[in-house]
PDB file of N, CA and C in Angstrom:
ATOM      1  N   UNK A   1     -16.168  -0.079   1.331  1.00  0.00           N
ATOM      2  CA  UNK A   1     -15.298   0.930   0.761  1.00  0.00           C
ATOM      3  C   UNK A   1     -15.646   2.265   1.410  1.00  0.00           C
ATOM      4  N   UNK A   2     -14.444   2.980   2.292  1.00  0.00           N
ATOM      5  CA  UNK A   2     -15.220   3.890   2.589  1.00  0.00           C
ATOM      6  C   UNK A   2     -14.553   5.266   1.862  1.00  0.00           C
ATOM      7  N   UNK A   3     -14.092   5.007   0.970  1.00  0.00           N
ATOM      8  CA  UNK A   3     -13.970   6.112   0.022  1.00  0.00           C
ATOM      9  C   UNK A   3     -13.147   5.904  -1.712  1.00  0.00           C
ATOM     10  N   UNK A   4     -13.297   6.597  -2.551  1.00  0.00           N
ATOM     11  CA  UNK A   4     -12.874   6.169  -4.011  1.00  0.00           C
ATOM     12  C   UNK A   4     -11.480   7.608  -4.258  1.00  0.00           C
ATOM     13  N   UNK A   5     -10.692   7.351  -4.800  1.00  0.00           N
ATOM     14  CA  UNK A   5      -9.505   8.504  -4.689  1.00  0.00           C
ATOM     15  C   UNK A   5      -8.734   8.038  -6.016  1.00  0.00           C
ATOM     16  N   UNK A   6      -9.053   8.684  -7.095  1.00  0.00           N
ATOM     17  CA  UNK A   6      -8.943   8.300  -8.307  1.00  0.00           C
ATOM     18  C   UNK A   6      -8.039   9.417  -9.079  1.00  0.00           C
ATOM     19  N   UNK A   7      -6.225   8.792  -9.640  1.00  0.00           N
ATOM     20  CA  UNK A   7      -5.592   9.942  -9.566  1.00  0.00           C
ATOM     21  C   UNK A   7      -6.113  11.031 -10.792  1.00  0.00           C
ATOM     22  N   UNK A   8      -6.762  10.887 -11.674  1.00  0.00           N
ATOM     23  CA  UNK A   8      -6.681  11.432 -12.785  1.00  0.00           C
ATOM     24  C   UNK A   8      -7.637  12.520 -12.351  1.00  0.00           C
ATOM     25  N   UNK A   9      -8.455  12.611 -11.138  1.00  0.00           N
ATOM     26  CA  UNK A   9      -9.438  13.482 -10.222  1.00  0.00           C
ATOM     27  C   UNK A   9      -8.513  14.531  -9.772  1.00  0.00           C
ATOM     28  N   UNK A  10      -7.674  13.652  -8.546  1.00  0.00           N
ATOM     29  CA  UNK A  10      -6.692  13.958  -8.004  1.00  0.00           C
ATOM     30  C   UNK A  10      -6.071  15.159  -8.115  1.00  0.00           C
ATOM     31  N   UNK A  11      -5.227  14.852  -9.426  1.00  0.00           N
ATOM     32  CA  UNK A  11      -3.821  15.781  -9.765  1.00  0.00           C
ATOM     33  C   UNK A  11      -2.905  14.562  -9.169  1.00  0.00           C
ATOM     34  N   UNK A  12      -2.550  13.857  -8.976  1.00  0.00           N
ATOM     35  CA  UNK A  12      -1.305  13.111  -8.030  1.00  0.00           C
ATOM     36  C   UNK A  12      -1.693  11.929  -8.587  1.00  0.00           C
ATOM     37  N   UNK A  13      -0.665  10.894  -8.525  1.00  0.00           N
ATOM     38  CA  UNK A  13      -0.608   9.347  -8.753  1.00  0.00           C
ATOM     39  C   UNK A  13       0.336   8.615  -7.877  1.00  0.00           C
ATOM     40  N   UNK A  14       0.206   7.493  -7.877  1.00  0.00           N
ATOM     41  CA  UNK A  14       1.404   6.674  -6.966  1.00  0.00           C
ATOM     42  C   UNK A  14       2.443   6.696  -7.778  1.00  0.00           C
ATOM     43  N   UNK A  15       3.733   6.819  -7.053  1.00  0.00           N
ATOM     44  CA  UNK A  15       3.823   6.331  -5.917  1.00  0.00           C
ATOM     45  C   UNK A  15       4.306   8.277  -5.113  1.00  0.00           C
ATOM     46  N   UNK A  16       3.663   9.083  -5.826  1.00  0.00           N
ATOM     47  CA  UNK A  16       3.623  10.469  -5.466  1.00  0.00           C
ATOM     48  C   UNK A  16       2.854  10.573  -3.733  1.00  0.00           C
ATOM     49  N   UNK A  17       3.877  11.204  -3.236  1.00  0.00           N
ATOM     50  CA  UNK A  17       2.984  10.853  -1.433  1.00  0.00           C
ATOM     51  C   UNK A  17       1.689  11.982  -1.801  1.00  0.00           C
ATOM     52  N   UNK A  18       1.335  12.623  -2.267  1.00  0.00           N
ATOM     53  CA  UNK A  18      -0.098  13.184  -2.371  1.00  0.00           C
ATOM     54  C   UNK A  18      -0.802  12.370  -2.560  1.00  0.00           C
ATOM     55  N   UNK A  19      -1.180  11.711  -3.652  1.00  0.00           N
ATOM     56  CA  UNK A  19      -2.388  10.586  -3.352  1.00  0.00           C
ATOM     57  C   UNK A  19      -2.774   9.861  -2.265  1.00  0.00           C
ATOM     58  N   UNK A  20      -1.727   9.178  -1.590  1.00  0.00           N
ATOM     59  CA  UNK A  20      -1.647   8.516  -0.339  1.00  0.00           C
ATOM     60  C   UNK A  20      -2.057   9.391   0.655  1.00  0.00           C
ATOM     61  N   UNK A  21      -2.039  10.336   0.776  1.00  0.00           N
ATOM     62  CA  UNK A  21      -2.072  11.547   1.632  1.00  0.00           C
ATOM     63  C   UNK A  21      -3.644  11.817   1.654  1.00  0.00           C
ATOM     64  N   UNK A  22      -4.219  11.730  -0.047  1.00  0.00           N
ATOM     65  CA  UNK A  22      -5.285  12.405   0.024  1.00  0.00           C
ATOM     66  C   UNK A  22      -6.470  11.092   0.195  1.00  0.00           C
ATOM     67  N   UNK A  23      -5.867   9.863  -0.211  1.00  0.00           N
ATOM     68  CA  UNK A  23      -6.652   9.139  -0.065  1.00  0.00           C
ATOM     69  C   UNK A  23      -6.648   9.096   1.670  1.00  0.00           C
ATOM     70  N   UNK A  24      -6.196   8.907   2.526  1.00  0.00           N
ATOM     71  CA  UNK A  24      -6.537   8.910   3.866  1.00  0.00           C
ATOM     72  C   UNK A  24      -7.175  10.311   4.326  1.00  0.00           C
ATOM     73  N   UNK A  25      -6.613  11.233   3.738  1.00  0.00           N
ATOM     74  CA  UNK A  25      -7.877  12.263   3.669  1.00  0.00           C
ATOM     75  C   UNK A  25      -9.217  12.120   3.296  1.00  0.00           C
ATOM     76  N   UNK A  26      -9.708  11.148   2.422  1.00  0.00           N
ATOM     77  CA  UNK A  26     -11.050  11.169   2.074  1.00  0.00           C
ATOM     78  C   UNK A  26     -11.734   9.898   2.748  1.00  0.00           C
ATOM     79  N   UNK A  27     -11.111   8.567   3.711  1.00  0.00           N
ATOM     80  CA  UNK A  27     -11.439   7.852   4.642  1.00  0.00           C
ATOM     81  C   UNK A  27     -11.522   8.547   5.666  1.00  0.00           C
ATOM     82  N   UNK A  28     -10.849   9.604   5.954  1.00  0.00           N
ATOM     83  CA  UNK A  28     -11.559  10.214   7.578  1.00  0.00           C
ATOM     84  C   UNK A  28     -10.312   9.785   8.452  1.00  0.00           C
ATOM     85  N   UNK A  29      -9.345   9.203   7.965  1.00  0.00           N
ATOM     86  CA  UNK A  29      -8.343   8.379   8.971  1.00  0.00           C
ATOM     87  C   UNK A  29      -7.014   8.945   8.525  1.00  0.00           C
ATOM     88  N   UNK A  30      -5.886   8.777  10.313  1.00  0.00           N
ATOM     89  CA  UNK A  30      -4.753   9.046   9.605  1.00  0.00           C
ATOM     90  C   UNK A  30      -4.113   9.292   8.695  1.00  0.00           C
ATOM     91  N   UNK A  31      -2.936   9.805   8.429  1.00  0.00           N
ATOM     92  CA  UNK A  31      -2.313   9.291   7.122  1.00  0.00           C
ATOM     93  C   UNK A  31      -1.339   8.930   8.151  1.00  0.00           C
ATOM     94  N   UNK A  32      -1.883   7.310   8.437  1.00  0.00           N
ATOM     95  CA  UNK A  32      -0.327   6.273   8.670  1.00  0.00           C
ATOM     96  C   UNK A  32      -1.026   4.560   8.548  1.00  0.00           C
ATOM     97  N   UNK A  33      -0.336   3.770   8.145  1.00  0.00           N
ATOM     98  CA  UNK A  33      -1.104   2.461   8.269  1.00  0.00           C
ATOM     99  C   UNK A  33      -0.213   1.629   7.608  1.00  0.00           C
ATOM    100  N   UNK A  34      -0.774   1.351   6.244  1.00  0.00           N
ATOM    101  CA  UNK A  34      -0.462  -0.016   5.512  1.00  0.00           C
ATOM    102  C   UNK A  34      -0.709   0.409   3.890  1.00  0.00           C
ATOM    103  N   UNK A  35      -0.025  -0.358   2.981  1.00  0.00           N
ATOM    104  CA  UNK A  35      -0.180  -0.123   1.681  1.00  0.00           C
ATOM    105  C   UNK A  35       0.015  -1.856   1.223  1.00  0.00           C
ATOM    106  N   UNK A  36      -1.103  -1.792   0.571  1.00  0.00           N
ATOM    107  CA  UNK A  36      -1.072  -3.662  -0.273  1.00  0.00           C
ATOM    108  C   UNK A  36      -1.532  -2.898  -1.566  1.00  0.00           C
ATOM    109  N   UNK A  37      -0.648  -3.756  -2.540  1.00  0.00           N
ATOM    110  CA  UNK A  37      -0.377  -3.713  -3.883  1.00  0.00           C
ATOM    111  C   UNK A  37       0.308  -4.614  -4.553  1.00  0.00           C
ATOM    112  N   UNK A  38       0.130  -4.616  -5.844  1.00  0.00           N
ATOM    113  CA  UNK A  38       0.874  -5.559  -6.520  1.00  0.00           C
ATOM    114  C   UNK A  38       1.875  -5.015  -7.704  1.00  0.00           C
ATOM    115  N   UNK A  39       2.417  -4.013  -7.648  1.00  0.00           N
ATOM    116  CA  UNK A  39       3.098  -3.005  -8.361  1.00  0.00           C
ATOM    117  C   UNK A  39       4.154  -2.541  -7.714  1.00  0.00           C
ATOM    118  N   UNK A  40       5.848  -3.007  -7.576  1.00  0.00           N
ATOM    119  CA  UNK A  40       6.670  -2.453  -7.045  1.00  0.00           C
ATOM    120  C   UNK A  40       7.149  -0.890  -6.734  1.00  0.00           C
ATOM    121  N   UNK A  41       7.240   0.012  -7.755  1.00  0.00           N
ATOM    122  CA  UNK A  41       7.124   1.257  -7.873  1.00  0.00           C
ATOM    123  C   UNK A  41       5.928   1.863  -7.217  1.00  0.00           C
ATOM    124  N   UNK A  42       4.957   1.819  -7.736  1.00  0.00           N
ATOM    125  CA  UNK A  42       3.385   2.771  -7.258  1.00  0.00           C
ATOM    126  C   UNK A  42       3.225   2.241  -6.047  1.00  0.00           C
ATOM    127  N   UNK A  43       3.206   1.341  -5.839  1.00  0.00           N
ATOM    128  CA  UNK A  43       2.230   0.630  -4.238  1.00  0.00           C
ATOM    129  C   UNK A  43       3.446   0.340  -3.519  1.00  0.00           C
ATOM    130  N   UNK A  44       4.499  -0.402  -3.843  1.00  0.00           N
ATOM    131  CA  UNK A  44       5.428  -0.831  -2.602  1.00  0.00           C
ATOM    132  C   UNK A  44       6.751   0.437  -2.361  1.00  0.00           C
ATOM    133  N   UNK A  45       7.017   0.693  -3.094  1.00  0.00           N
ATOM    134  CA  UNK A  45       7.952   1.936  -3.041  1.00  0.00           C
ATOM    135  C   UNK A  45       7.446   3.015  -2.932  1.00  0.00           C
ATOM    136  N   UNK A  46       5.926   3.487  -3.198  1.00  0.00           N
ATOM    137  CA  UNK A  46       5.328   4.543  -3.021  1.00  0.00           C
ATOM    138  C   UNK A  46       4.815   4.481  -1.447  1.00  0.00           C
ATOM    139  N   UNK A  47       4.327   3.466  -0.983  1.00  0.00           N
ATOM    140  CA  UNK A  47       4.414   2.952   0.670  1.00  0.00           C
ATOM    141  C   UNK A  47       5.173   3.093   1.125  1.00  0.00           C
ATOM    142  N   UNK A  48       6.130   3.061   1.005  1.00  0.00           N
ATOM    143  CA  UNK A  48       7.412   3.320   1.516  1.00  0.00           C
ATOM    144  C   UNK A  48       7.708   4.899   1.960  1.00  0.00           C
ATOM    145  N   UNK A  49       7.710   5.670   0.940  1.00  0.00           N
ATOM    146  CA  UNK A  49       7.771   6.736   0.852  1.00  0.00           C
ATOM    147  C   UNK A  49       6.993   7.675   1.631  1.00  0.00           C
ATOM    148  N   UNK A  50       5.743   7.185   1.375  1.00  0.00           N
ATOM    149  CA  UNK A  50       4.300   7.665   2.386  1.00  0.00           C
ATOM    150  C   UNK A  50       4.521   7.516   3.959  1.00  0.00           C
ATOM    151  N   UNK A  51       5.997   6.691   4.001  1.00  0.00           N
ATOM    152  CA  UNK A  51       6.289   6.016   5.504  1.00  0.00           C
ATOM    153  C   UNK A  51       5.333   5.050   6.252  1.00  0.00           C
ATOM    154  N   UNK A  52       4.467   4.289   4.747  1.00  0.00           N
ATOM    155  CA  UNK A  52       3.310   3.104   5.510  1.00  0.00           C
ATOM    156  C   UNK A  52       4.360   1.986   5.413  1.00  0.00           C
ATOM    157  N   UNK A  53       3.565   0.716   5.789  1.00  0.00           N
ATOM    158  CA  UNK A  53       4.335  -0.589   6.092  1.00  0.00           C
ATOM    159  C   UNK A  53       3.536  -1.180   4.562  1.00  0.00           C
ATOM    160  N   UNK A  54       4.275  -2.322   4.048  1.00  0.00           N
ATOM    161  CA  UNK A  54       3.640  -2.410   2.941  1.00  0.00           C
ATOM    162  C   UNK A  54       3.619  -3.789   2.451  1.00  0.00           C
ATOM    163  N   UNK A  55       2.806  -4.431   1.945  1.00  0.00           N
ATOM    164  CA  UNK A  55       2.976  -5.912   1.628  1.00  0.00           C
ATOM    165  C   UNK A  55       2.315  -5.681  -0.015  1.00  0.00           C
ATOM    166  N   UNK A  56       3.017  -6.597  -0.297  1.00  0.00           N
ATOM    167  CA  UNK A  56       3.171  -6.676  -1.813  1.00  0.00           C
ATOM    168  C   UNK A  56       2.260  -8.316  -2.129  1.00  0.00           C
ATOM    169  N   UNK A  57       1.649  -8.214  -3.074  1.00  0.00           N
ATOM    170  CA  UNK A  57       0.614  -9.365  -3.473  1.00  0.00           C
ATOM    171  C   UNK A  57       1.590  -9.611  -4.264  1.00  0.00           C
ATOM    172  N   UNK A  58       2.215 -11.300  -4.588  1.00  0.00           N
ATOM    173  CA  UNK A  58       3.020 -11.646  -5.243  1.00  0.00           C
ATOM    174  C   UNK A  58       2.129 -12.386  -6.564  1.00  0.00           C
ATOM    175  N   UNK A  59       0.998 -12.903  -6.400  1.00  0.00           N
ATOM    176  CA  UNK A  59       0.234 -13.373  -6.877  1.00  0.00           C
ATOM    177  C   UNK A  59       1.586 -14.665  -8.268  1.00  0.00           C
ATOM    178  N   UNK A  60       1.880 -15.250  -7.543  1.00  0.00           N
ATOM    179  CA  UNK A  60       2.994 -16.549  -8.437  1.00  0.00           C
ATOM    180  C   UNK A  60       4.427 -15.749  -8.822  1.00  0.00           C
ATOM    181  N   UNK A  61       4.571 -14.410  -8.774  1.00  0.00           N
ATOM    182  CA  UNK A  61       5.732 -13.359  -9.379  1.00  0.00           C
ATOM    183  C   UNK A  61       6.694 -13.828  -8.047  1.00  0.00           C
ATOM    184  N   UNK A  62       8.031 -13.675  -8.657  1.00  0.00           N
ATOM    185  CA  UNK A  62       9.336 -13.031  -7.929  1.00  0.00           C
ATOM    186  C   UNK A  62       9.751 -11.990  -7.962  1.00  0.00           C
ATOM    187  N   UNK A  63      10.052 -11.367  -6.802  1.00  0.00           N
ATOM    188  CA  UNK A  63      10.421 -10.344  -6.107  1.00  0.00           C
ATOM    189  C   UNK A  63      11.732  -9.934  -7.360  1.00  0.00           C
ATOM    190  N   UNK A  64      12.187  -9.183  -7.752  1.00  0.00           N
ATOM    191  CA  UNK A  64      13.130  -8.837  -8.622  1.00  0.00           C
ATOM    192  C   UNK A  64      13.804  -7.650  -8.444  1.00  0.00           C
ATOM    193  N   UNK A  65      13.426  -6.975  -7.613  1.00  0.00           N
ATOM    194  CA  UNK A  65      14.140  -5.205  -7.144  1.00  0.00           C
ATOM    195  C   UNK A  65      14.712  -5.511  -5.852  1.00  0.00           C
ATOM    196  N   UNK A  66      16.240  -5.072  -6.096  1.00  0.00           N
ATOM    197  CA  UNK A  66      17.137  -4.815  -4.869  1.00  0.00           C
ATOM    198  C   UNK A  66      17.045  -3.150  -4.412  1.00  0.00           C
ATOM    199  N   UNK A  67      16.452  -2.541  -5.206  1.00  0.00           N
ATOM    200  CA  UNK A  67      16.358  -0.638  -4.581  1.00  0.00           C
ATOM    201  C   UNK A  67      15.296  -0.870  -3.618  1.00  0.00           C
ATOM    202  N   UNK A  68      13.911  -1.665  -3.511  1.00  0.00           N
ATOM    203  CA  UNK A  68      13.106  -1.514  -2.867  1.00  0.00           C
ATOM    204  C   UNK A  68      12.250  -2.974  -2.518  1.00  0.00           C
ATOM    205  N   UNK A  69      11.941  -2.661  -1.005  1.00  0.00           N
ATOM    206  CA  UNK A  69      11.267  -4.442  -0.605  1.00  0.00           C
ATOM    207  C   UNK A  69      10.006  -4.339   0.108  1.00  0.00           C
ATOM    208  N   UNK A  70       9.149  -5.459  -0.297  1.00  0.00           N
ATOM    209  CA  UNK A  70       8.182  -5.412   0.792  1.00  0.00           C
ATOM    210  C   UNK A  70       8.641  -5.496   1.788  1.00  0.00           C
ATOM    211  N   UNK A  71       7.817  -5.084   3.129  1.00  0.00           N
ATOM    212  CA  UNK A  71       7.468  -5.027   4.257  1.00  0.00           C
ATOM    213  C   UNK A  71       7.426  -6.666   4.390  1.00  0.00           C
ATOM    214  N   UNK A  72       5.958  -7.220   4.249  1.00  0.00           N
ATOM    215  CA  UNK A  72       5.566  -8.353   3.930  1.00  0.00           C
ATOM    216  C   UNK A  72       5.444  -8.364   2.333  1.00  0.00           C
ATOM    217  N   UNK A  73       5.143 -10.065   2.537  1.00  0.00           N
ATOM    218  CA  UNK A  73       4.627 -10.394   1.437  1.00  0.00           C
ATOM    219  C   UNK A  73       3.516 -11.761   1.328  1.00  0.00           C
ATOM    220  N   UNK A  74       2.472 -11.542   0.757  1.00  0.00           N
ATOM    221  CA  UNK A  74       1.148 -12.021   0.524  1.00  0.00           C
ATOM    222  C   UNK A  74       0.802 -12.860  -1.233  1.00  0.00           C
ATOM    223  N   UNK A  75       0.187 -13.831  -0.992  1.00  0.00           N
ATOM    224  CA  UNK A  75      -0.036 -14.461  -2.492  1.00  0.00           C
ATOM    225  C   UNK A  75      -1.988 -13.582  -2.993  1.00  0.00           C
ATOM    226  N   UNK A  76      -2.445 -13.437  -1.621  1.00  0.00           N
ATOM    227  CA  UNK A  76      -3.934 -12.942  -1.588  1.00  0.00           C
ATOM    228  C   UNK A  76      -4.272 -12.044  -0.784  1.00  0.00           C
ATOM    229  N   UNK A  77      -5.364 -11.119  -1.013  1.00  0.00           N
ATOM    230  CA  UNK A  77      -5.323 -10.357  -0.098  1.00  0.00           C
ATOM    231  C   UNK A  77      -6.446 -10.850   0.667  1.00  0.00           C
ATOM    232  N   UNK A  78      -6.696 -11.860   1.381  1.00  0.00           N
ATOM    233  CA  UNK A  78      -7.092 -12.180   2.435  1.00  0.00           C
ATOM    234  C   UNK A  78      -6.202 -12.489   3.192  1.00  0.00           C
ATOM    235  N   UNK A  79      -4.760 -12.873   3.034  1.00  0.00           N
ATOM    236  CA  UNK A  79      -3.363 -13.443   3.539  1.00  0.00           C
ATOM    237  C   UNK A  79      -3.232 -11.878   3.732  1.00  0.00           C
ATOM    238  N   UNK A  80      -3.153 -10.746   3.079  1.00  0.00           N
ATOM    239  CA  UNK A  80      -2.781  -9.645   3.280  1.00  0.00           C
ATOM    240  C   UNK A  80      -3.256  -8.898   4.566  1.00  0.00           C
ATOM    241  N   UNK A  81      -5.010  -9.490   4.693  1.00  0.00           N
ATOM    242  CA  UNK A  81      -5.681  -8.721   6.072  1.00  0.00           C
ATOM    243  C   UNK A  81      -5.304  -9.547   7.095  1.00  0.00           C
ATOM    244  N   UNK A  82      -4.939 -10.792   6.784  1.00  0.00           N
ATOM    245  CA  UNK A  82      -4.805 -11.876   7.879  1.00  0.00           C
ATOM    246  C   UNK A  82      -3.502 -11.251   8.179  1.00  0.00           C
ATOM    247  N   UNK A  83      -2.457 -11.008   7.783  1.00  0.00           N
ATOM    248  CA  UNK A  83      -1.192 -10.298   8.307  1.00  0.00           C
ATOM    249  C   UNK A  83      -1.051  -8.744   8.599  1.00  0.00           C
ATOM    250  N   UNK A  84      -2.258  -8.054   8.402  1.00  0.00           N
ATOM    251  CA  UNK A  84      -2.553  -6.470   9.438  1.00  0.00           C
ATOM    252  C   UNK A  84      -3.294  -7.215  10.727  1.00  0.00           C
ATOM    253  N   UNK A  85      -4.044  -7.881  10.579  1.00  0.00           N
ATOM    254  CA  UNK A  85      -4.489  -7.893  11.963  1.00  0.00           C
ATOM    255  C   UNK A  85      -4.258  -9.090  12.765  1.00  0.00           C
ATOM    256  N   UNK A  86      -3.262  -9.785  12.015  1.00  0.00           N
ATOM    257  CA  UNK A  86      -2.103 -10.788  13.224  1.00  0.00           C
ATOM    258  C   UNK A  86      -1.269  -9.670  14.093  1.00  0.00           C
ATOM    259  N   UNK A  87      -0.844  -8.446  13.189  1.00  0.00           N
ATOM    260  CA  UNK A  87      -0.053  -7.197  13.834  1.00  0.00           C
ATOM    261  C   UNK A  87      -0.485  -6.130  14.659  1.00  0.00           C
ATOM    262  N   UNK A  88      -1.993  -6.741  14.230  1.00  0.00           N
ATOM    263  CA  UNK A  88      -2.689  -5.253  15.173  1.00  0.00           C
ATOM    264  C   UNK A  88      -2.978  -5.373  16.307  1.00  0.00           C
ATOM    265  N   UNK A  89      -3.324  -7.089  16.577  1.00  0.00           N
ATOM    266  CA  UNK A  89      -4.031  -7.823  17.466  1.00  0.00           C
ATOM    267  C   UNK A  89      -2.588  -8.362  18.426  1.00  0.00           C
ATOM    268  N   UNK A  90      -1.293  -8.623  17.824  1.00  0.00           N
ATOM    269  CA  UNK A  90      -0.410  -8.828  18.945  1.00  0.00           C
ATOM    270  C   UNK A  90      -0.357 -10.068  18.851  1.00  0.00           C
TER     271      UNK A  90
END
């Protein structure tokens, strides 16, 4: 973990692009990448917004929102890293 970004610290929450913003502010890295979550609104539509790519942990759920879609989609998030760095790697 290379950093903790906790909104109630913050001031900001998902799917508000400040958090996203500040959390890559406190890794030291871009603000551009990837967002995995399991929360349509906060994590996949807030990814969105942030302009990251975004995969959604379905964990047994159906997809149910036509306003907003994963990127990908993942049952685990080891399936989740296995599909950033099938993309990173080419």
């Amino acid at each position: 973990v290379d950093a903790i970004c906790v909104s109630s610290l913050v001031g900001s929450r998902k799917p508000e692009l400040a958090i996203f913003a500040e959390a890559a502010r406190r890794c030291r890295v871009p603000f551009a990448g990837w967002m995995v979550g399991d929360a349509p609104i906060a994590d996949i539509q807030g990814g969105h917004l942030a302009g990251l790519t975004t995969i959604w942990l379905h964990r047994g759920r159906v997809w149910d929102r036509a306003d907003v879609k994963p990127d990908f989609v993942a049952q685990t998030v080891t399936e989740a890293a296995k599909t950033i760095l099938d993309h990173l790697i080419g």
